[in-house]
Protein backbone atom coordinates (compact mmCIF):
# COMPACT_ATOMS: atom_id res chain seq x y z
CA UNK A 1 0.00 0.00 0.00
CA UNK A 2 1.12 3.61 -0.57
CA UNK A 3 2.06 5.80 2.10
CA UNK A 4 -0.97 7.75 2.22
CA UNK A 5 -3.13 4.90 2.57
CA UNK A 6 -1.12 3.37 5.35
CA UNK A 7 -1.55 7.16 6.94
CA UNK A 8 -4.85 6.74 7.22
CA UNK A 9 -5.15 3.39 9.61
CA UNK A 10 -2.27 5.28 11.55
CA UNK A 11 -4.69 7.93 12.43
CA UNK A 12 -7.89 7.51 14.40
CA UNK A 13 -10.30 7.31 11.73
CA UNK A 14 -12.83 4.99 11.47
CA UNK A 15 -12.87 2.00 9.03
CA UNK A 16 -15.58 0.29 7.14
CA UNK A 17 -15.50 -3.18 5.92
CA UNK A 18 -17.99 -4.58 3.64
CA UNK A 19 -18.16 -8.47 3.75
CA UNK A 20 -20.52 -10.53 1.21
CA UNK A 21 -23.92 -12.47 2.55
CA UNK A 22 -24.64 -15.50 1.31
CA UNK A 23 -27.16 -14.59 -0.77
CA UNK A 24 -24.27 -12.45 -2.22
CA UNK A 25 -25.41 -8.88 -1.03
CA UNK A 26 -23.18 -6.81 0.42
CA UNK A 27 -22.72 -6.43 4.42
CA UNK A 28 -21.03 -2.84 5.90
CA UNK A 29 -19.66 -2.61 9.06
CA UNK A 30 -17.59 0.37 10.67
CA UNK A 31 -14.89 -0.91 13.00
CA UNK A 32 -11.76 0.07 14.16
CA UNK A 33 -8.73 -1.26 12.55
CA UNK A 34 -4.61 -0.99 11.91
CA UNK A 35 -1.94 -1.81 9.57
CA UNK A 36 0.74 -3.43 10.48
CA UNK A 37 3.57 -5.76 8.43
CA UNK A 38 1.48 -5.34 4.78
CA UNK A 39 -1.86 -6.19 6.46
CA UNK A 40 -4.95 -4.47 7.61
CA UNK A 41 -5.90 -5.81 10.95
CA UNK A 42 -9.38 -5.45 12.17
CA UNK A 43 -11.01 -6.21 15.14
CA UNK A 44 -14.22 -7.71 15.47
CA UNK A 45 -16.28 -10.49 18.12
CA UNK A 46 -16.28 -14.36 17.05
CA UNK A 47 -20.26 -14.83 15.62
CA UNK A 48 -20.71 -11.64 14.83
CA UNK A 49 -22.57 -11.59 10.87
CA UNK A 50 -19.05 -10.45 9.49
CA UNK A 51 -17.53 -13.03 11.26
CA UNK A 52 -20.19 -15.80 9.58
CA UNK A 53 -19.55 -13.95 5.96
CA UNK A 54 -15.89 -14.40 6.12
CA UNK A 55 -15.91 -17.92 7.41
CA UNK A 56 -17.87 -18.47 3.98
CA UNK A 57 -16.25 -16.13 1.69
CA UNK A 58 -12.70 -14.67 3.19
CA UNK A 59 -13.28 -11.68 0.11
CA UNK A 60 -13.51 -7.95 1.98
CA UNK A 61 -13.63 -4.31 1.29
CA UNK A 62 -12.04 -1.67 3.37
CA UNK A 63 -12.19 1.86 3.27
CA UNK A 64 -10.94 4.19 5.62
CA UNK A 65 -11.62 8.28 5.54
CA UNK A 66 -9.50 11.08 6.83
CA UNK A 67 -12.09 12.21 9.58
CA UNK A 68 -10.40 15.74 8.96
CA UNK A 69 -10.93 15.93 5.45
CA UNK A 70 -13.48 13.46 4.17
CA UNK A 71 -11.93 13.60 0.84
CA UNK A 72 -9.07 12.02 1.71
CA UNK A 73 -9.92 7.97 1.86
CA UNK A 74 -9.11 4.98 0.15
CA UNK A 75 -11.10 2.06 -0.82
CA UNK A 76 -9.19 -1.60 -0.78
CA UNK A 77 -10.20 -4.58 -2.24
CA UNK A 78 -8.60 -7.71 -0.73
CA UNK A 79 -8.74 -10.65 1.56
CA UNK A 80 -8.58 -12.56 5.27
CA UNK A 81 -5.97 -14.31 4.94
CA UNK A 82 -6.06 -14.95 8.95
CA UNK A 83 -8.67 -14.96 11.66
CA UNK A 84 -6.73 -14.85 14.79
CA UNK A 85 -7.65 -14.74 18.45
CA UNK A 86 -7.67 -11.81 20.49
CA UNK A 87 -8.83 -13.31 23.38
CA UNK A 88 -6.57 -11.15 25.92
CA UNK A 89 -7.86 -8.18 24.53
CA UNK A 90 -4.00 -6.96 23.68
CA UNK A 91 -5.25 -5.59 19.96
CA UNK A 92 -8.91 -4.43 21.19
CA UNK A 93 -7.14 -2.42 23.93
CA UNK A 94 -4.37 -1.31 22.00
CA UNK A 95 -6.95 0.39 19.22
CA UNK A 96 -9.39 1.42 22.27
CA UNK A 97 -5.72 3.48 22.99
CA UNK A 98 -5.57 4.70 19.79
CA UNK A 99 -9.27 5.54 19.14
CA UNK A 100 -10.46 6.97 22.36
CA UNK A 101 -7.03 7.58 24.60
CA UNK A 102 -8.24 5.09 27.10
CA UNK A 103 -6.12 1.65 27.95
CA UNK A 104 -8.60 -0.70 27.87
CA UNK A 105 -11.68 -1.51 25.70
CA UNK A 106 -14.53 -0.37 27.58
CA UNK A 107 -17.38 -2.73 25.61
CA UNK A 108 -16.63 -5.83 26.48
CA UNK A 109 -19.85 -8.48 27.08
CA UNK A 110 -19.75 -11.27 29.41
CA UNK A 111 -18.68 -14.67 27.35
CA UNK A 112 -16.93 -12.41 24.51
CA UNK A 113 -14.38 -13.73 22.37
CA UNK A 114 -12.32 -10.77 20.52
CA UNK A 115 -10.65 -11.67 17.22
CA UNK A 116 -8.89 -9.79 14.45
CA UNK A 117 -9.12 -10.47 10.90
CA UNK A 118 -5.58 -10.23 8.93
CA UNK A 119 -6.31 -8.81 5.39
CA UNK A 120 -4.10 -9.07 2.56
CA UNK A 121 -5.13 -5.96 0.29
CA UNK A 122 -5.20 -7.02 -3.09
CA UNK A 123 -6.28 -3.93 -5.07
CA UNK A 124 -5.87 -0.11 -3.53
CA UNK A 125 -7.49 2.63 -4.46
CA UNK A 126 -6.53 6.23 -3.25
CA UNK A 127 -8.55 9.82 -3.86
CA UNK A 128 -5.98 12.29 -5.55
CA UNK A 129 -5.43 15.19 -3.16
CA UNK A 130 -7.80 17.24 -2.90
CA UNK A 131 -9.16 19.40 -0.02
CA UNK A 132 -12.77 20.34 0.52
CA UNK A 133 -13.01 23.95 -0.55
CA UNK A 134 -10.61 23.21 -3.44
CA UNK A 135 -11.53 24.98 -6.39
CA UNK A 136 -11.20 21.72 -9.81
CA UNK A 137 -11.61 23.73 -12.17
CA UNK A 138 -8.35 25.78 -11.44
């Protein structure tokens, strides 16, 4: 991935991720998420419906928005590679520190199992730069 897309799951902006149903529709989900060694890594709860999709059909979409300037985003196309346990909570509480400045995650549910899906990004998309009051025709 190019820098600027890898500067956007460094910052605290929130991340979509479409999965596919299994009647083939598509399934949206914001979530928090990271990238780290060539992967997107998002966190999610085992039987939750994007959990289900991706047991079925590991194809994802990802797109994640500068929450500054909603014109800077990128969309990726790509894959879970890797579903792997998070049962500690090290990842959830490490992205509750990086979303909300607090050191642990303060959802958790009684009988909870975190994981964290490991996505290989296959195609990436990025806007050009652009800014919101930008004039295009300049």
């Amino acid at each position: 991935m190019n820098d600027k897309a890898v500067k956007l799951f460094e910052g605290s902006n929130l991340v979509f991720i479409a999965t596919i149903m299994k009647d083939g529709s598509p399934q949206l989900s914001p979530v928090w998420a990271n990238y780290e060694d060539e992967h997107i890594l998002v966190n999610t709860a085992e039987g939750r419906l994007k959990h289900k999709n991706v047991l079925r059909d590991p194809r994802v979409a990802v797109s994640a928005v500068d929450q500054n300037n909603p014109l800077n985003m990128t969309t990726i196309q790509g894959k879970v590679i890797e579903i792997i346990p998070d049962y500690d909570y090290q990842h959830a509480n490490m992205l509750t520190k990086k979303y909300m400045g607090k050191d642990n995650y303060p959802f958790r549910q009684p009988g909870e199992k975190r994981i964290i899906f490991k996505i290989l990004p296959e195609k990436v998309y990025v806007l050009p730069e652009l800014k919101m009051n930008q004039d295009l025709n300049k």
